[in-house]
Protein backbone atom coordinates (compact mmCIF):
# COMPACT_ATOMS: atom_id res chain seq x y z
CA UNK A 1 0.00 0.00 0.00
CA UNK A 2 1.71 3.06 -1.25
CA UNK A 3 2.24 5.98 1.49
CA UNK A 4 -0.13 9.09 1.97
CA UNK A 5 0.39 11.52 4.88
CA UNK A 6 -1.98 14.36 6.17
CA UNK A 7 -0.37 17.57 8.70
CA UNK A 8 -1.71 20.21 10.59
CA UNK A 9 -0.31 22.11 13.08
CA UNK A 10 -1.54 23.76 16.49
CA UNK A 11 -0.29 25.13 19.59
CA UNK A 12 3.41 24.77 18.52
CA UNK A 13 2.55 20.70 17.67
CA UNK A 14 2.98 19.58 14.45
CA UNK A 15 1.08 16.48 13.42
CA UNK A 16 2.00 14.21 10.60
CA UNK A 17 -1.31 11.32 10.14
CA UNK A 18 0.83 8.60 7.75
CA UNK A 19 -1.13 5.98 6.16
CA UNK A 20 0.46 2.64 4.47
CA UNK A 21 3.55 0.80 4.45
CA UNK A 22 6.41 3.17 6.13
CA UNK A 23 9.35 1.82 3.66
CA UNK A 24 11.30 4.70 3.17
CA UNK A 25 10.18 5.54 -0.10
CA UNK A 26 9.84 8.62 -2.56
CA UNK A 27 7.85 9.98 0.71
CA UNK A 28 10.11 9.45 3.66
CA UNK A 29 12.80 12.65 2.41
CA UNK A 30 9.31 14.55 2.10
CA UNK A 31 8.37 13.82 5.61
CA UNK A 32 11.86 14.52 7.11
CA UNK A 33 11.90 17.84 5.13
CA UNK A 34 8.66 18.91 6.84
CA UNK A 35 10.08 17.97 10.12
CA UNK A 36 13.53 20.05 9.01
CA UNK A 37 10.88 22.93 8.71
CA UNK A 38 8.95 22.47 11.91
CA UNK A 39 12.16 22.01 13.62
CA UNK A 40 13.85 25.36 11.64
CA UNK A 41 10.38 27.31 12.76
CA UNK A 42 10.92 26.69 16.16
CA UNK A 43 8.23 24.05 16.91
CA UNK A 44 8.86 21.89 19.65
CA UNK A 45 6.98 18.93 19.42
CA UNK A 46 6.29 16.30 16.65
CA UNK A 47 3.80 14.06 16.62
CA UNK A 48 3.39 10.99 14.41
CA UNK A 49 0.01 9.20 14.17
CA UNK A 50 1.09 5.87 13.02
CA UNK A 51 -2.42 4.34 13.16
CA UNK A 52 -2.73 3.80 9.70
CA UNK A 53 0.51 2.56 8.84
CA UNK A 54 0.29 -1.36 8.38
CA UNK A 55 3.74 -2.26 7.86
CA UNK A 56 7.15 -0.51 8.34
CA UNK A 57 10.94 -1.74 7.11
CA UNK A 58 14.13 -1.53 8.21
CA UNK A 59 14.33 2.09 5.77
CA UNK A 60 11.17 3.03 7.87
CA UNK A 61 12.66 2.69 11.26
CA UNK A 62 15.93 4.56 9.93
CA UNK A 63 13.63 7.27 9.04
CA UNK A 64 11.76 7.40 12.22
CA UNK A 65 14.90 7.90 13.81
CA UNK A 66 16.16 10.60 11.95
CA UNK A 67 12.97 12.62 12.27
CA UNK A 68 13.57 11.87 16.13
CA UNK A 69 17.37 12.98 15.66
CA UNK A 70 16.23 16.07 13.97
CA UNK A 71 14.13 17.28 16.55
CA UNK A 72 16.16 16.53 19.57
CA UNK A 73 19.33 18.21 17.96
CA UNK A 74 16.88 21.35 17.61
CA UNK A 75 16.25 20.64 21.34
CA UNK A 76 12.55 19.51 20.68
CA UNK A 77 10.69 15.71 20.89
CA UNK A 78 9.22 13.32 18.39
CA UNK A 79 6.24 11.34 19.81
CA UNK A 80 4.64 7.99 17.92
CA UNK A 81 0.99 7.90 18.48
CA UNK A 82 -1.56 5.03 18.28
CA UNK A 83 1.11 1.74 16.40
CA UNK A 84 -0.40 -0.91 15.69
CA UNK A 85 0.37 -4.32 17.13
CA UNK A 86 2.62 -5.34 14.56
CA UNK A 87 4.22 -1.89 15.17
CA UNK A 88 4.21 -2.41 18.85
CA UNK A 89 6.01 -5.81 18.46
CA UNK A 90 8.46 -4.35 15.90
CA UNK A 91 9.32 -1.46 18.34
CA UNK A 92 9.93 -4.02 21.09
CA UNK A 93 11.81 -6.27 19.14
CA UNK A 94 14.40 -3.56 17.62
CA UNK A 95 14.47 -2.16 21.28
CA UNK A 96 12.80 0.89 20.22
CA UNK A 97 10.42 1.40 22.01
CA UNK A 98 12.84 2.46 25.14
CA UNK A 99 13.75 5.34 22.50
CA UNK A 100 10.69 6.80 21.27
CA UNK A 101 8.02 8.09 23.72
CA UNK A 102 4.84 6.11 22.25
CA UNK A 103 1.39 7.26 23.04
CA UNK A 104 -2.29 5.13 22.46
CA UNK A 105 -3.66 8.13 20.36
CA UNK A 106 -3.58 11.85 19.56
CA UNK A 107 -5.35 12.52 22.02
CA UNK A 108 -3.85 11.41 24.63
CA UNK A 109 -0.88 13.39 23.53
CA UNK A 110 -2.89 16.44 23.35
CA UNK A 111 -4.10 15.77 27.18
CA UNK A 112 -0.25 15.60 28.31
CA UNK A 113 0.64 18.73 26.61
């Protein structure tokens, strides 16, 4: 399933909703380009619904972690929102999920804020 990815941002949170197989594709330097920006405009907090997202490969982990590098090195966070249990068990597996903050939805994000 090719990738598609909605935005918006609010309140200095920029949401990226992807949807499909995370494999690093044509997309993934279009999404860390967007999180360049948000970093560059001084937003502090990225948040990446992964709800959607059915599958992800080793070239979507790697670019997970760069968006995460990105914002951290612009002294900011990356959250994952709402992975599925394949993601979940991925995550775990590739020790992951000790280095990305991972949240059940959006909205719980939005309550922490």
């Amino acid at each position: 399933m090719k990738l598609h990815f909605s935005q918006r941002k609010e309140d200095q949170v920029h949401y990226l909703f992807i949807e499909g197989d995370l494999i690093g594709d044509e997309v993934g330097p279009r999404i860390a380009e967007l999180v360049s920006d948000s970093a560059e405009e001084g937003i502090k907090t990225v948040v990446i619904d992964l709800e959607k997202v059915r599958y992800i490969s080793s070239s979507g982990l790697g670019l997970l972690i760069t968006l995460l590098t990105k914002m951290k090195n612009a002294g900011g966070e990356l959250l994952l929102t709402a992975p599925s249990e394949h993601v979940k068990k991925l995550l775990l597996i590739t020790k992951l999920n000790g280095i990305f903050k991972v949240f059940d939805s959006v909205n719980e994000v939005i309550i922490s804020k």
